[in-house]
N, C-alpha and C. Protein backbone atom coordinates (compact mmCIF):
# COMPACT_ATOMS: atom_id res chain seq x y z
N UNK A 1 9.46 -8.69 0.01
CA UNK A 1 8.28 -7.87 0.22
C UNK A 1 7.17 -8.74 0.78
N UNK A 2 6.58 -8.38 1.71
CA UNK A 2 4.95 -9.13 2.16
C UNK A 2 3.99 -8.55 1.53
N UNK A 3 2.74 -9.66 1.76
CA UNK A 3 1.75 -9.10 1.22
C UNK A 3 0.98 -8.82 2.17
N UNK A 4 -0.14 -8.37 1.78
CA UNK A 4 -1.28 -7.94 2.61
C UNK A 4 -2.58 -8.65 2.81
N UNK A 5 -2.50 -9.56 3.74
CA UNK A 5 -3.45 -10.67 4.09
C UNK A 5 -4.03 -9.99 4.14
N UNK A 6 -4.01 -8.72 5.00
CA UNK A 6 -5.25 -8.09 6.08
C UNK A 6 -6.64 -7.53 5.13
N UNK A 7 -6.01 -7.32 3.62
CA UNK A 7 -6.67 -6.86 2.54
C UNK A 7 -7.33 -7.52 1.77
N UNK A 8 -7.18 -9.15 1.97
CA UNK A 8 -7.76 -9.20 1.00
C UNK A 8 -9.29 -9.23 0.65
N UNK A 9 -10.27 -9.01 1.41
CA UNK A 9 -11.35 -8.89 1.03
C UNK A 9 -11.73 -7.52 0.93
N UNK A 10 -10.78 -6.62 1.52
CA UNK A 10 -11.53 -5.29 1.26
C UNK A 10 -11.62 -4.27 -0.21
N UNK A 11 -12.42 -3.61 0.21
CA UNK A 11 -12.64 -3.01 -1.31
C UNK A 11 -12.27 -1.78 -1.21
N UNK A 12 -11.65 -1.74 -3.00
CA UNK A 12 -10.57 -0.68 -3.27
C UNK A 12 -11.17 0.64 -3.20
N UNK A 13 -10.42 1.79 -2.47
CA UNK A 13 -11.33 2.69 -2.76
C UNK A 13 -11.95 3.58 -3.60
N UNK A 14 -12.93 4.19 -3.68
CA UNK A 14 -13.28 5.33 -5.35
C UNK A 14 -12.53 6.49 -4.29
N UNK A 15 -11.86 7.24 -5.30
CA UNK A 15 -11.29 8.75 -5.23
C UNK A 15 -9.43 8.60 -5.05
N UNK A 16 -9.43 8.87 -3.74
CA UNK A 16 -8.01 9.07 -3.77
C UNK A 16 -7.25 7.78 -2.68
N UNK A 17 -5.81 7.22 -2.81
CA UNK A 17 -5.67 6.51 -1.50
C UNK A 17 -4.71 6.91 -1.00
N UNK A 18 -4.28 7.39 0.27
CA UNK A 18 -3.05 7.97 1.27
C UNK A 18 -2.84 6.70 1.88
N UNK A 19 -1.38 5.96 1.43
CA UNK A 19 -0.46 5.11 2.87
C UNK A 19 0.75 5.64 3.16
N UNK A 20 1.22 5.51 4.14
CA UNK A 20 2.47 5.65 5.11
C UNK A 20 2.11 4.92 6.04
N UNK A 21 3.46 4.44 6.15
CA UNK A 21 3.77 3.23 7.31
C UNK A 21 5.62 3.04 7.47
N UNK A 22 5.09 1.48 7.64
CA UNK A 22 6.53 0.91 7.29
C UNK A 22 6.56 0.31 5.86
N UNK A 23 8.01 0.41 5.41
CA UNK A 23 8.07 0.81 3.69
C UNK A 23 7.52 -0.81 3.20
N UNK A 24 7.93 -2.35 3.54
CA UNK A 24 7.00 -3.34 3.10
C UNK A 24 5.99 -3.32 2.98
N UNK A 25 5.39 -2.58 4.40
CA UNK A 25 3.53 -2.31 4.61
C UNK A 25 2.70 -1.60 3.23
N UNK A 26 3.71 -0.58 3.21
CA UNK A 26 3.33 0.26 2.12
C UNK A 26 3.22 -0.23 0.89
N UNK A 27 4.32 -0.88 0.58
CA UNK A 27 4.70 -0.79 -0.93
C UNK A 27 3.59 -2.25 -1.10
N UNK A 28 3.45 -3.52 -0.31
CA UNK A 28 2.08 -4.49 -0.16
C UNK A 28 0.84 -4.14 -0.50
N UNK A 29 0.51 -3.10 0.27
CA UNK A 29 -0.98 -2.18 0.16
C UNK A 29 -0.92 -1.37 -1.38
N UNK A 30 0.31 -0.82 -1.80
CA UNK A 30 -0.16 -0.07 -3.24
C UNK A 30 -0.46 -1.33 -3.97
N UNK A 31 0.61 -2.01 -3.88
CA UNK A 31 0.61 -3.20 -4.91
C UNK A 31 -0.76 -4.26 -5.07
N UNK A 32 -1.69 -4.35 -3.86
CA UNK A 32 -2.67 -4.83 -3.91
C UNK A 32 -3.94 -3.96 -4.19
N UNK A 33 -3.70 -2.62 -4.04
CA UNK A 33 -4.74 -1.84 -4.80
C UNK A 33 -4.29 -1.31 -6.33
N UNK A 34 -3.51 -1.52 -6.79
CA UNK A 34 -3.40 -1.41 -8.25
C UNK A 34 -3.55 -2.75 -8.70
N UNK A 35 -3.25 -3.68 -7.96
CA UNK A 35 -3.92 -4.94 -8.57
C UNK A 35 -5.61 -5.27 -8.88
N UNK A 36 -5.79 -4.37 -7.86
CA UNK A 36 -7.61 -4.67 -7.97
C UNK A 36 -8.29 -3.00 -8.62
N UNK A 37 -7.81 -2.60 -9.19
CA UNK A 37 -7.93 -1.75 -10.19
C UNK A 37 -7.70 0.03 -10.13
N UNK A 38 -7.28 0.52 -8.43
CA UNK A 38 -6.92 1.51 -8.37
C UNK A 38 -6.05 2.14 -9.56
N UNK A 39 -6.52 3.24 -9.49
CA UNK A 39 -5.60 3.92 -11.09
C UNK A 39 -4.50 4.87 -10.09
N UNK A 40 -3.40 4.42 -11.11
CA UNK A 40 -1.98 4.58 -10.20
C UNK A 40 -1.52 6.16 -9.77
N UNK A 41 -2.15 6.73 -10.58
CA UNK A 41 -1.95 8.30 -10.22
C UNK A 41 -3.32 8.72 -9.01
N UNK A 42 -3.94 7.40 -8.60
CA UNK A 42 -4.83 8.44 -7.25
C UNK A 42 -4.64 7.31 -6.16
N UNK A 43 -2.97 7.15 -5.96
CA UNK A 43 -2.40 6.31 -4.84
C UNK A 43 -1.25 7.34 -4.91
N UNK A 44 -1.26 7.77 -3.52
CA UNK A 44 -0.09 8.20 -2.90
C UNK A 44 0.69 7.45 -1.45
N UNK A 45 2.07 7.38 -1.85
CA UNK A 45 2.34 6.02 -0.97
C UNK A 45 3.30 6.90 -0.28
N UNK A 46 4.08 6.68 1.40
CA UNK A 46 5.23 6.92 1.36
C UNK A 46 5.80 5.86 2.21
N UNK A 47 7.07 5.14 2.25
CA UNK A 47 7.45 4.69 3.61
C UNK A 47 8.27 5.15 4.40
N UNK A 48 8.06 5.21 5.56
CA UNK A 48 8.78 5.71 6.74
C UNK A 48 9.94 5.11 7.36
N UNK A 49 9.39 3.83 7.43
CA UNK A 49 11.10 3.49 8.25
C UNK A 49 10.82 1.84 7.36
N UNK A 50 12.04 1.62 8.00
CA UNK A 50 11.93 0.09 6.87
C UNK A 50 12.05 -1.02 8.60
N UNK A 51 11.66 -2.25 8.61
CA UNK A 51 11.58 -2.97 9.97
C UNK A 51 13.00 -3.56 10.12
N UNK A 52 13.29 -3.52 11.09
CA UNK A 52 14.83 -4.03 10.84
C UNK A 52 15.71 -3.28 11.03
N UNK A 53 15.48 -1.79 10.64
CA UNK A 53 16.21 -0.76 10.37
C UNK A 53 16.26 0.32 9.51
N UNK A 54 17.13 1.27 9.28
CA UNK A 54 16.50 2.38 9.09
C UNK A 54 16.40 2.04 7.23
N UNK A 55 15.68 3.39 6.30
CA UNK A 55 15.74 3.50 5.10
C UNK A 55 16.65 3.84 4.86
């Protein structure tokens, strides 16, 4: 899994968070906003294709 350089200074959001992407992208980005305190039921994640090949 990668992480998400691109994140790390930004701030988590208040309310709700929508990702879809590619499924590393994704599953990086939840994992770094539940790390910085998003509450896990107002993250909705999905991934789409995986890099490399399919899901």
């Amino acid at each position: 899994m990668r992480s998400a350089p691109g994140l790390a200074g930004a701030a988590v959001p208040c309310g709700f968070a929508w990702v879809a992407g590619e499924s590393g992208m994704v599953a990086a980005v939840r994992r770094h906003l539940l790390d910085r305190g998003q509450e896990p039921d107002r993250v909705q994640f999905t991934g789409y294709w995986r890099l490399g090949g399919p899901l």
